[in-house]
Each structure stands twice: as structure tokens, then as C-alpha cells.
Protein backbone atom coordinates (compact mmCIF):
# COMPACT_ATOMS: atom_id res chain seq x y z
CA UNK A 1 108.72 131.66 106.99
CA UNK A 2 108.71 133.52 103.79
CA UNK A 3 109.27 131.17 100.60
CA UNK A 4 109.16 132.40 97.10
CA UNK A 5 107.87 129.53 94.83
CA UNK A 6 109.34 130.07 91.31
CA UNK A 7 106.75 128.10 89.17
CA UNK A 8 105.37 127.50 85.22
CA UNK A 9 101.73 128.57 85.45
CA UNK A 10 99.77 126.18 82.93
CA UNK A 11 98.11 122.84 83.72
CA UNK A 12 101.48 120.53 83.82
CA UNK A 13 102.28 119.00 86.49
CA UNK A 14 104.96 120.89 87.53
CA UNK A 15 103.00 123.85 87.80
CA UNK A 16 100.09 122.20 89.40
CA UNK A 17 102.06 120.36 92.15
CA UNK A 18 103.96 123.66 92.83
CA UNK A 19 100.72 125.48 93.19
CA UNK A 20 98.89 122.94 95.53
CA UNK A 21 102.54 122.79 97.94
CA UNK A 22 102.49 126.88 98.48
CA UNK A 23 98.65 126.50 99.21
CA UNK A 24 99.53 124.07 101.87
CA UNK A 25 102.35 126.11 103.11
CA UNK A 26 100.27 129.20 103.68
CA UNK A 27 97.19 127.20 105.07
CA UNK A 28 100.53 126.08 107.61
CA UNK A 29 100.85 130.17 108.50
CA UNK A 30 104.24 130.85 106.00
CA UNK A 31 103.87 133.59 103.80
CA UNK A 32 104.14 132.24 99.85
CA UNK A 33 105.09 134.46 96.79
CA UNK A 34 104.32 132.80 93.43
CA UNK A 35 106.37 134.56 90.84
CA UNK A 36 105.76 133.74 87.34
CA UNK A 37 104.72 135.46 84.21
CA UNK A 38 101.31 134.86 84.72
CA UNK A 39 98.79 134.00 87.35
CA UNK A 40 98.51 129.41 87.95
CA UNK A 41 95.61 128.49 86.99
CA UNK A 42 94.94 126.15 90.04
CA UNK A 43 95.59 129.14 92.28
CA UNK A 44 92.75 131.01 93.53
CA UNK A 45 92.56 134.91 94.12
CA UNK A 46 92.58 136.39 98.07
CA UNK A 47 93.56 133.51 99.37
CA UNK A 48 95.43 134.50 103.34
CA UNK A 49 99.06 134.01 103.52
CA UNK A 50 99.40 134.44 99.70
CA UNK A 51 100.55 136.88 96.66
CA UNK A 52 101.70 136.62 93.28
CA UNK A 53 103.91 138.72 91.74
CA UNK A 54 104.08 138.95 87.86
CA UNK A 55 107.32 138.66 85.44
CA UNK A 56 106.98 141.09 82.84
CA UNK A 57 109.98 140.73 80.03
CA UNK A 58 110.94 144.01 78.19
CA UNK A 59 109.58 143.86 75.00
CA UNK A 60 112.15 145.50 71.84
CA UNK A 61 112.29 145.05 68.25
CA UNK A 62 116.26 144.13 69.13
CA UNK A 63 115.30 140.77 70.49
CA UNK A 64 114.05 138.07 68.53
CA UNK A 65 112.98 136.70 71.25
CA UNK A 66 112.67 137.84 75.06
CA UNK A 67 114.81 137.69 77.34
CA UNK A 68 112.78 135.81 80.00
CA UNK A 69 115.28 134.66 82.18
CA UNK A 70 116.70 138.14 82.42
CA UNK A 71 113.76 139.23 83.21
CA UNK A 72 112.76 136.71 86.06
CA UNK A 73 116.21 137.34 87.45
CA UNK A 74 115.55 141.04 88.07
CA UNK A 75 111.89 139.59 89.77
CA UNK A 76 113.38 137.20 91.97
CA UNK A 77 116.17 140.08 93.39
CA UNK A 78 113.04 142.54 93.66
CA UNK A 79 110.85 140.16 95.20
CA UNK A 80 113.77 139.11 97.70
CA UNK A 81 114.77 142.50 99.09
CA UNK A 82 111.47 143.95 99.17
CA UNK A 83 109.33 141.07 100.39
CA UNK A 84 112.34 139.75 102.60
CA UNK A 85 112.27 136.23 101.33
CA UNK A 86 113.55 133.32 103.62
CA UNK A 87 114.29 131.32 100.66
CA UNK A 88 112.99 130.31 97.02
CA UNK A 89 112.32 126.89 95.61
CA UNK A 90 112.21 126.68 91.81
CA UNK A 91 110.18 124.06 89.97
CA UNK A 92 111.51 123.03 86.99
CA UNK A 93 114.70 123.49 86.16
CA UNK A 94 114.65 125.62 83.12
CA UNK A 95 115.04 128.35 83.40
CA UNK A 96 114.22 128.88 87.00
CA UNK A 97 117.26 127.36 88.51
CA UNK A 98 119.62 129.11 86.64
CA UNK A 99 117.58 132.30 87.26
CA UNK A 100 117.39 131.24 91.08
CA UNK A 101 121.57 131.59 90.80
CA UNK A 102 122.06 134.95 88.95
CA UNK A 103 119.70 136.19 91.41
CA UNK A 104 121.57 135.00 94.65
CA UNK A 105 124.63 136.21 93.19
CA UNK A 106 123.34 139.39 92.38
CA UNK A 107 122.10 139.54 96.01
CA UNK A 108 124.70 139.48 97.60
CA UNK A 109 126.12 142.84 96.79
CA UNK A 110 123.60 143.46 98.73
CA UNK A 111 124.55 141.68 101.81
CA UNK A 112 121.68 139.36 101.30
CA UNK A 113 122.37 135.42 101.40
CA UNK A 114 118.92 133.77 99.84
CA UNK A 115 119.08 130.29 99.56
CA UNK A 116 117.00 128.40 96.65
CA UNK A 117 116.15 125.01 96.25
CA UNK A 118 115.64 123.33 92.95
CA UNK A 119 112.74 120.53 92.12
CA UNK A 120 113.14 118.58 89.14
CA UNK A 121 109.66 117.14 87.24
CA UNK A 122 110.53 115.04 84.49
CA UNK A 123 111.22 117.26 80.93
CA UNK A 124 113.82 119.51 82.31
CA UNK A 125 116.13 116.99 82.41
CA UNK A 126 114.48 113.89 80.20
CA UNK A 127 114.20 115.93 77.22
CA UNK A 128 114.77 119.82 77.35
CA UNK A 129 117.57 119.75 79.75
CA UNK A 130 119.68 117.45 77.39
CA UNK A 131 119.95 119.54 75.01
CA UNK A 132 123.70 120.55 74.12
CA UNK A 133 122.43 124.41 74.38
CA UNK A 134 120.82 123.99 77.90
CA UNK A 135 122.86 121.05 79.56
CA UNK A 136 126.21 122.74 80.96
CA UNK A 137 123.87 125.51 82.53
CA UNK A 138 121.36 122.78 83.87
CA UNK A 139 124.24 121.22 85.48
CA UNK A 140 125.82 124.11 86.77
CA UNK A 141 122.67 125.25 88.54
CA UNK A 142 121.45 122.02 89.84
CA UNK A 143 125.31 121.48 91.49
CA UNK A 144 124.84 125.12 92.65
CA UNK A 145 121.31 124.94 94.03
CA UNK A 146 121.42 124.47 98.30
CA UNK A 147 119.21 122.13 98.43
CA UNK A 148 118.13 119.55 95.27
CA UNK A 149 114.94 117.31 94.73
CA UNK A 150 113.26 114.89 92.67
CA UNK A 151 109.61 113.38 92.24
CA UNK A 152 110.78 110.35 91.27
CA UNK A 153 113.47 107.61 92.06
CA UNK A 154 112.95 107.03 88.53
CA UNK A 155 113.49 110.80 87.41
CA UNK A 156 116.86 110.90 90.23
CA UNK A 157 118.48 107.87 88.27
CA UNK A 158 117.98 109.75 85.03
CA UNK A 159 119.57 113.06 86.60
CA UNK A 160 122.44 111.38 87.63
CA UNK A 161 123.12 109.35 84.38
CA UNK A 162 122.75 112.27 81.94
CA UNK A 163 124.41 115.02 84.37
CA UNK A 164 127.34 115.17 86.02
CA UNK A 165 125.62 116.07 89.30
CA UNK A 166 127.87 116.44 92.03
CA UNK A 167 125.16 118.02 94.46
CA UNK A 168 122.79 115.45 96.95
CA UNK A 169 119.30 114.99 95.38
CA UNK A 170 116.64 113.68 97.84
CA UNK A 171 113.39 112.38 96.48
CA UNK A 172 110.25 113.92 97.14
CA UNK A 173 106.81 112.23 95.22
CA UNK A 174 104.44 113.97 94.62
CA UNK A 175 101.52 114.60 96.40
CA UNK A 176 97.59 115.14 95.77
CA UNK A 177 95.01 117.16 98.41
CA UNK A 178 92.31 114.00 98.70
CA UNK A 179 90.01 116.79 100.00
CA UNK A 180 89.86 117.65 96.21
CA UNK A 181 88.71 114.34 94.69
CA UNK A 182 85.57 112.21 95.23
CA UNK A 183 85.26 108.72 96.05
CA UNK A 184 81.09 109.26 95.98
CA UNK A 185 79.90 111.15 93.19
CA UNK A 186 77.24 113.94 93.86
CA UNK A 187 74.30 115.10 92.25
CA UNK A 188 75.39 117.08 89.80
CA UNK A 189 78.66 114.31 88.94
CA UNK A 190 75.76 111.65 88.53
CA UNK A 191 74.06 114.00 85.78
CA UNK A 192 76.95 114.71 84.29
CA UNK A 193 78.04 110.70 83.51
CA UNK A 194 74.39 110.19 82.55
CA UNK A 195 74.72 112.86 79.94
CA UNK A 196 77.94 110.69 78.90
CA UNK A 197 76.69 107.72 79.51
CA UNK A 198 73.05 107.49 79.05
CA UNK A 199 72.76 104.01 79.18
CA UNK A 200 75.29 103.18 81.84
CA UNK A 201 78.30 102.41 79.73
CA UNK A 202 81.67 101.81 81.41
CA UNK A 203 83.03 105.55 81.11
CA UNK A 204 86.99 105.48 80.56
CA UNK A 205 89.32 108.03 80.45
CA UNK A 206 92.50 109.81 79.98
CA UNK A 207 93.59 113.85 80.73
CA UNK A 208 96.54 114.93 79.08
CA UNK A 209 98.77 117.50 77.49
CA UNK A 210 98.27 115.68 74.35
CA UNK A 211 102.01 115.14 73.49
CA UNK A 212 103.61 112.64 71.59
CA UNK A 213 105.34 110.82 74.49
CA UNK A 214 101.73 110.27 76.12
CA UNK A 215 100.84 107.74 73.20
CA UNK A 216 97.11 109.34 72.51
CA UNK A 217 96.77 106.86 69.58
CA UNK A 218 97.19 103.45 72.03
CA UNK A 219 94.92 104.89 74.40
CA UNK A 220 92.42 105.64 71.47
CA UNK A 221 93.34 101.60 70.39
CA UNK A 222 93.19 100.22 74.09
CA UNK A 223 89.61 101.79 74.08
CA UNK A 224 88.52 100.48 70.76
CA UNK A 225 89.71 96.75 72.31
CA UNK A 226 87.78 96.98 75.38
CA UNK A 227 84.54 98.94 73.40
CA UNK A 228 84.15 95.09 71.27
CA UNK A 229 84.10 93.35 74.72
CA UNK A 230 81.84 95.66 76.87
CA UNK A 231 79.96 98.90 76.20
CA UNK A 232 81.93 102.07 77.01
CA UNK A 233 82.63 105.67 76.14
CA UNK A 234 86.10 107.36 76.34
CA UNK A 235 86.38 111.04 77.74
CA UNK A 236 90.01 112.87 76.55
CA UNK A 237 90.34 116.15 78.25
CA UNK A 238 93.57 118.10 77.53
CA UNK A 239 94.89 119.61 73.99
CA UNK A 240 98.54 119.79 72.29
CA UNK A 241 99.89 118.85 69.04
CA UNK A 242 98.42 115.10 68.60
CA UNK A 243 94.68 116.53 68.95
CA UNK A 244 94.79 116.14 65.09
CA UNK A 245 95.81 112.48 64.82
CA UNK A 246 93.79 111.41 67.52
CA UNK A 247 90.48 112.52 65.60
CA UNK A 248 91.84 110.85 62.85
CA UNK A 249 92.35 107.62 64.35
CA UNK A 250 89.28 107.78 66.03
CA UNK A 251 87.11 108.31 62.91
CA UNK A 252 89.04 104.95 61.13
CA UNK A 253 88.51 102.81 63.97
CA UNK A 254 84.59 104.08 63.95
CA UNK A 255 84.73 104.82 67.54
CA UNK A 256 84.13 108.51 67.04
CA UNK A 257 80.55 108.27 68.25
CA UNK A 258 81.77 106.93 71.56
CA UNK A 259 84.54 109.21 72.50
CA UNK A 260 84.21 112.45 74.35
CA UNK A 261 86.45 115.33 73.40
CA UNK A 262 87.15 118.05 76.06
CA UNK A 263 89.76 120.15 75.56
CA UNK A 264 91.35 121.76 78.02
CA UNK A 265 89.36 121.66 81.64
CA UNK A 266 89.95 123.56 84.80
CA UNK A 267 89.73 120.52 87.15
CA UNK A 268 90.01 116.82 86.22
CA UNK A 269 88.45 116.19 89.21
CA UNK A 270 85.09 116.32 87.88
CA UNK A 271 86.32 113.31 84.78
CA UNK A 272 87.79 111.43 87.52
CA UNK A 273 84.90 111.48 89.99
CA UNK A 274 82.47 109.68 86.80
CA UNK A 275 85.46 107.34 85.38
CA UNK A 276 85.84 103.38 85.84
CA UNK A 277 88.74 103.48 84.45
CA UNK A 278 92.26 105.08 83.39
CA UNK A 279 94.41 104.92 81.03
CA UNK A 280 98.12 106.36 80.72
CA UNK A 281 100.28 104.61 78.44
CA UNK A 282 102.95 106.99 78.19
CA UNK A 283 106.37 106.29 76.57
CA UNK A 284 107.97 107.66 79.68
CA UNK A 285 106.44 109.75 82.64
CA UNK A 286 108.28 110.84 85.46
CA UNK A 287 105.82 110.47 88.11
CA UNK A 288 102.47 110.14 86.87
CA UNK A 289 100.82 112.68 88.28
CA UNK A 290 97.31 112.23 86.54
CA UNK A 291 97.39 108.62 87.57
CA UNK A 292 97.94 109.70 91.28
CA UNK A 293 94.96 111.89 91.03
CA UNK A 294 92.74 108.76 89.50
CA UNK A 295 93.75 106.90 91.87
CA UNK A 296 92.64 109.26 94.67
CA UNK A 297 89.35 109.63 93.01
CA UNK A 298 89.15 105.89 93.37
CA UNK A 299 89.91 104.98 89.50
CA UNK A 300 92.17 101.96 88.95
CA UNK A 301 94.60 102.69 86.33
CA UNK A 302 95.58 101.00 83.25
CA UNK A 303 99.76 102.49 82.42
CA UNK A 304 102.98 102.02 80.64
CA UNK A 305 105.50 100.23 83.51
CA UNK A 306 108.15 103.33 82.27
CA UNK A 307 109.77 106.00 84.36
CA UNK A 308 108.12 106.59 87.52
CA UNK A 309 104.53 105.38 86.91
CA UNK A 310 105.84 102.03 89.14
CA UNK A 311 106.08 103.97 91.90
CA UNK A 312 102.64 105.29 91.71
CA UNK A 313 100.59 102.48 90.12
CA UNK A 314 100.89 99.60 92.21
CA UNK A 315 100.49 96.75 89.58
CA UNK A 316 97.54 93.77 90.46
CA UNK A 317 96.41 96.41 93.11
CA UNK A 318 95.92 99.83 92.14
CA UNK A 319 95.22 98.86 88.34
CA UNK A 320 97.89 97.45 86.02
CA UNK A 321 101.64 98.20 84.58
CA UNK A 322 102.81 96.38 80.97
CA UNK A 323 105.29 97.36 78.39
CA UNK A 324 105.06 100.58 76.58
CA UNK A 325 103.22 99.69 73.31
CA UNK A 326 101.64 96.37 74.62
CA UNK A 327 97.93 97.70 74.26
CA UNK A 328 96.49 94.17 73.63
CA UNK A 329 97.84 93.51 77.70
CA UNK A 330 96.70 96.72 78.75
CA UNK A 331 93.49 96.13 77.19
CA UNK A 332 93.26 92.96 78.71
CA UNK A 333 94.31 94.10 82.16
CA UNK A 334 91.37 96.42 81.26
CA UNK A 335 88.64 94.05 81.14
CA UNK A 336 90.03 91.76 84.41
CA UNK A 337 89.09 95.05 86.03
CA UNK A 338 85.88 95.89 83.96
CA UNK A 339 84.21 92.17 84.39
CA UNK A 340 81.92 92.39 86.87
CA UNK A 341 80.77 94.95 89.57
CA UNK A 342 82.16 93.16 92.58
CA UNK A 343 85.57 93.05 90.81
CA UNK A 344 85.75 96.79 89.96
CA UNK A 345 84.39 97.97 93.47
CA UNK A 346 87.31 96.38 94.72
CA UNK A 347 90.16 98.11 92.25
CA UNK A 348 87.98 101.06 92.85
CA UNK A 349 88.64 100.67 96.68
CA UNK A 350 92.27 99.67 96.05
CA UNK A 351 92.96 102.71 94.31
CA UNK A 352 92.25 104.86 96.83
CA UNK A 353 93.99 103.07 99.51
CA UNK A 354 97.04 103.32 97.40
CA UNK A 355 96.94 106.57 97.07
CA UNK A 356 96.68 107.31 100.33
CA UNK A 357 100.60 106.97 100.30
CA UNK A 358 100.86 110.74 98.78
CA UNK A 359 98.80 112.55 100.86
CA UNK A 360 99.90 116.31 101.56
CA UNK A 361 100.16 115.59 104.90
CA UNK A 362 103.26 113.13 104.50
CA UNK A 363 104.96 115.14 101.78
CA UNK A 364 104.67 118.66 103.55
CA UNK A 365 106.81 117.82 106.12
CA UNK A 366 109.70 116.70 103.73
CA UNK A 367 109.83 120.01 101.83
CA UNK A 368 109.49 121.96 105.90
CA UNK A 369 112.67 120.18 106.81
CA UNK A 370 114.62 121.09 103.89
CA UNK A 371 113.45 124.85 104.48
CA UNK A 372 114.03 125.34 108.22
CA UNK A 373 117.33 123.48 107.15
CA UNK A 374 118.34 125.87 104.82
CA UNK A 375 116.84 128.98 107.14
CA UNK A 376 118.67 128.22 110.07
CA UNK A 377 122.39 127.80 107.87
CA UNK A 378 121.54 130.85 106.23
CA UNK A 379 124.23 133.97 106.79
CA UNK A 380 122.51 136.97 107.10
């Protein structure tokens, strides 16, 4: 089959779980198109079964600001016709879906019937999407999209009570590759926490976009609580707009020498193979996809009990869930896991076993039965 994945290409989630489903599919023998405006950063050049195709909007002193969607819309009909797509699937709903329906509508003056599916990831309808400038168009091309899913049942219960959905919406978790995440660090991960933790300090940590919703300044807190009870460094990888306050904090809570600042990293693999612990105390997330990849790494995780992060942390098993805010529990929680060796072995082991519930190969299948559904109703 030939799918076009409409995708954001940065490290969110959205992007990232997009990325790792079309490498799947083409490992499976379909043909995948990524279209975005720039190449994902988790996707890897000459890989078999896969191409990327680039939206370029038309730059003129007229617009303010470009006219992305436009120019995704003339992508996807290009892409389509030339490339003779199956079907697309658009993650995120802004602007993709919306794009996704121009497109199919614009097809079919050319006799071409191209069905898309739309996945929804959290923001495009918890925060962007609500928006009174984007919310009759968000429901207009989720009711429109022929097939609609969710990550979450969390995130589907949100859809419904800020939209007036009228389409089906199935929910779909998200999904990790275990094959890319170590239980048993190697050589080089050993080195690496000795560098961080030269004399074997509990090594903690969180990987973020470094919003406000993700609550940098408990985790920063829920690390200074658990620092006065056993030794331990904090590694933040990830940048945004609470960078700033997050030094701050750190440097009046004196913690500064013990916390790690990253930036931005490739693969949070490598954090998570070296980690005891993490920590994701978000205000809302609609999955938790960084907790899922702890987890498969074998890190117990320490979260907020909001949104979707129930479904994926599995609370006395898998780590711990308490109220957003409560960072004296969640640094308590902390150090039930953090007493002794025997004790965190056993999270540790937990972990993985829990994740074990999103593997690829139980996900894949879902999204494969939407698409043949969709193929084989499709009027050509």
C-alpha cells in the first residue's frame, strides 16, 4: 500500500510517533511518503520503502505571514497524483486535517477519491484547537476525516466534550520500538553515568519541551526533596520557554551543582538507559509519551495522575501517579522506589513489563486495519 504520512518534523511527540509508525510500515513492505516542511529528525536518510517530500510555502512581501496550509494543500494533491497514494493519515490536527480535506476535494476533479485519516495528540485539540479562530475548522475536518483516532481515552473524552464531533474516534496508544531502548547499559552508557555520576549517585531525570504545562519548576523541587534524603544528580534534556526559570530556581534552591543541563538531544535513549528514575509532573499530558519510553528503558516513573499519563503509568507498579502540584507525594513516592537496591531492581523490572503493553507489534496492526479498511471502500 502507498500511505502518505502528513507529520510536524521536530522532537514532539506527535512527530516522533508518526515517524517511528511509517518506519514500521515500510519495514512491513508499504511504500511511505513523509510530507512536511522539513526532514523528522528521528527519520533516517535511504532507508527502503521510504521518501520524503518537502513543503515549500511561497514566500511574498504581501503576506505577513505564509500561507502554509495553502501550500501543503498543493503538496498533498502533487504527492497524490504523482506518487499514486492509497491514502494519507495526518498527525495532528492543525493544520494537516484541514489541509488533508482541501486536498481530497481538490482531487477529485481529478477523478481521484484519496481517503485521509486524522490522529489527534493532545495540543490540537487541548489547547490550540480551542481556539475560537481554529475550532469550527478543527471540527469540520475531524467530522470530515474517513477514518478518526486518538492516543488516549483521556485525549477522546476531551475531543468529544470541547467539539461537536459527530464522526467515530477509535483509540490508538501509542507505541515505542523496545529494540531502541536498553534495559542493560553498555560500555560506553556506563562511562557516560560515571561522568554524571562519579560517585554513584542516584541519576534522575526528565526530557522535555520545556513548556509551561510540563511543570519544570516541581520537577526541579521534587529533585531538591529527594537530593536531602539520598545523593543524586538530575539530567534535563529538552529546551523551550521555561529554560530561564528553571536555572533560576535551580541556583536558589543551591542544587545547581547537581543538575545536568542538556538541551536539546537527538535520542533520549541514551538519558534513559543511565536513569533510576523519572519524573513527569505535567499539568496535563495526553499520553505521556516520554514516560512510555522510560518505562521501556526500564525507569519507573514518578507523574502527575492528569490526562492520559494513567493509562501509561501503572501506579504502585510501573512507578507512581499523585495530584498535579503534590511534589512532597511525588517526592515521597520517589524515595519508596529509591530505598534500597532490591526495591528499585524490582520497579526497574516492573517498568519494563508494563511497557511491554505498547509494543509496535500490537499497535501496527490497529492502524493496518483502518487502512485496508479505507483501501478496499475507496471509489476509484
Amino acid at each position: 500500500m502507498k500511505i502518505g504520512i502528513v507529520l510536524y518534523p521536530t522532537f514532539g511527540g506527535s512527530g516522533i510517533v508518526a515517524t517511528e509508525l511509517g518506519k514500521a510500515l515500510a519495514e512491513k513492505g508499504h511504500e511511505i511518503h513523509f510530507i512536511s516542511y522539513n526532514h523528522p529528525v528521528k527519520l533516517e536518510h535511504f532507508l527502503p520503502n521510504i521518501r520524503y517530500h518537502e513543503v515549500r510555502p511561497f514566500n511574498y512581501p504581501l503576506f505577513d505571514y505564509q500561507p502554509y496550509e495553502l501550500a501543503l494543500t498543493s503538496k498533498l494533491v502533487d504527492v497524490v497524483r504523482y506518487e499514486n497514494l492509497d491514502l494519507l493519515h495526518c498527525h495532528y490536527a492543525i493544520p494537516h486535517a484541514s489541509a488533508a480535506y482541501f486536498a481530497k476535494q481538490i482531487l477529485k476533479t481529478h477523478n481521484i477519491d484519496i481517503p485521509f485519516i486524522t490522529t489527534l495528540h493532545g495540543t490540537d485539540i487541548t489547547l490550540v484547537g480551542k481556539h475560537p479562530s481554529f475550532e469550527p475548522v478543527i471540527t469540520f475536518s475531524i467530522n470530515e476525516s474517513d477514518a478518526v483516532t486518538v492516543v488516549s481515552e483521556s485525549l477522546k473524552r476531551d475531543t468529544l466534550r470541547h467539539f461537536a464531533i459527530t464522526n467515530e474516534i477509535k483509540v490508538i496508544p501509542n507505541f515505542v520500538e523496545h529494540s531502541h531502548y536498553c534495559m542493560t547499559p553498555g560500555k560506553d552508557d556506563i562511562a557516560r553515568r560515571d561522568a554524571i555520576s562519579p560517585e554513584g549517585q542516584y541519576i534522575i531525570s526528565h526530557v522535555s519541551n520545556f513548556r509551561k504545562v510540563k511543570r519544570l519548576g516541581d520537577v526541579v523541587r521534587i529533585f531538591e526533596k529527594i537530593r536531602k534524603k539520598v545523593p543524586a544528580k538530575l539530567i534535563l534534556a529538552g529546551d523551550g520557554p521555561e529554560r530561564y526559570k528553571v536555572e533560576q530556581l535551580c541556583s536558589e534552591l543551591g542544587v545547581c551543582q547537581d543538575v545536568e543541563m542538556l538541551g536539546n538531544v537527538q535520542t533520549a535513549a541514551e538519558i534513559y538507559c543511565i536513569s533510576d528514575l523519572f519524573l513527569l509532573p505535567s499539568e496535563t499530558e495526553s499520553f505521556g509519551l516520554a514516560a512510555l519510553e522510560a518505562l521501556a528503558s526500564g525507569v519507573p516513573v514518578i507523574s502527575s495522575n492528569s490526562g492520559g499519563l494513567p493509562e501509561v503509568n501503572k501506579h504502585g507498579f510501573s512507578g507512581f501517579l499523585s495530584d498535579v502540584g503534590n511534589v512532597d507525594e511525588m517526592a515521597e513516592n520517589a524515595l519508596k522506589i529509591l530505598k534500597d537496591k532490591e526495591t528499585l531492581d524490582r520497579y526497574k523490572q516492573q517498568a519494563h513489563e508494563h511497557s511491554l503493553n505498547f509494543t509496535i507489534d500490537r499497535i501496527l496492526p490497529k492502524y493496518e486495519a483502518i487502512y485496508e479498511r479505507l483501501a478496499t471502500a475507496r471509489v476509484i
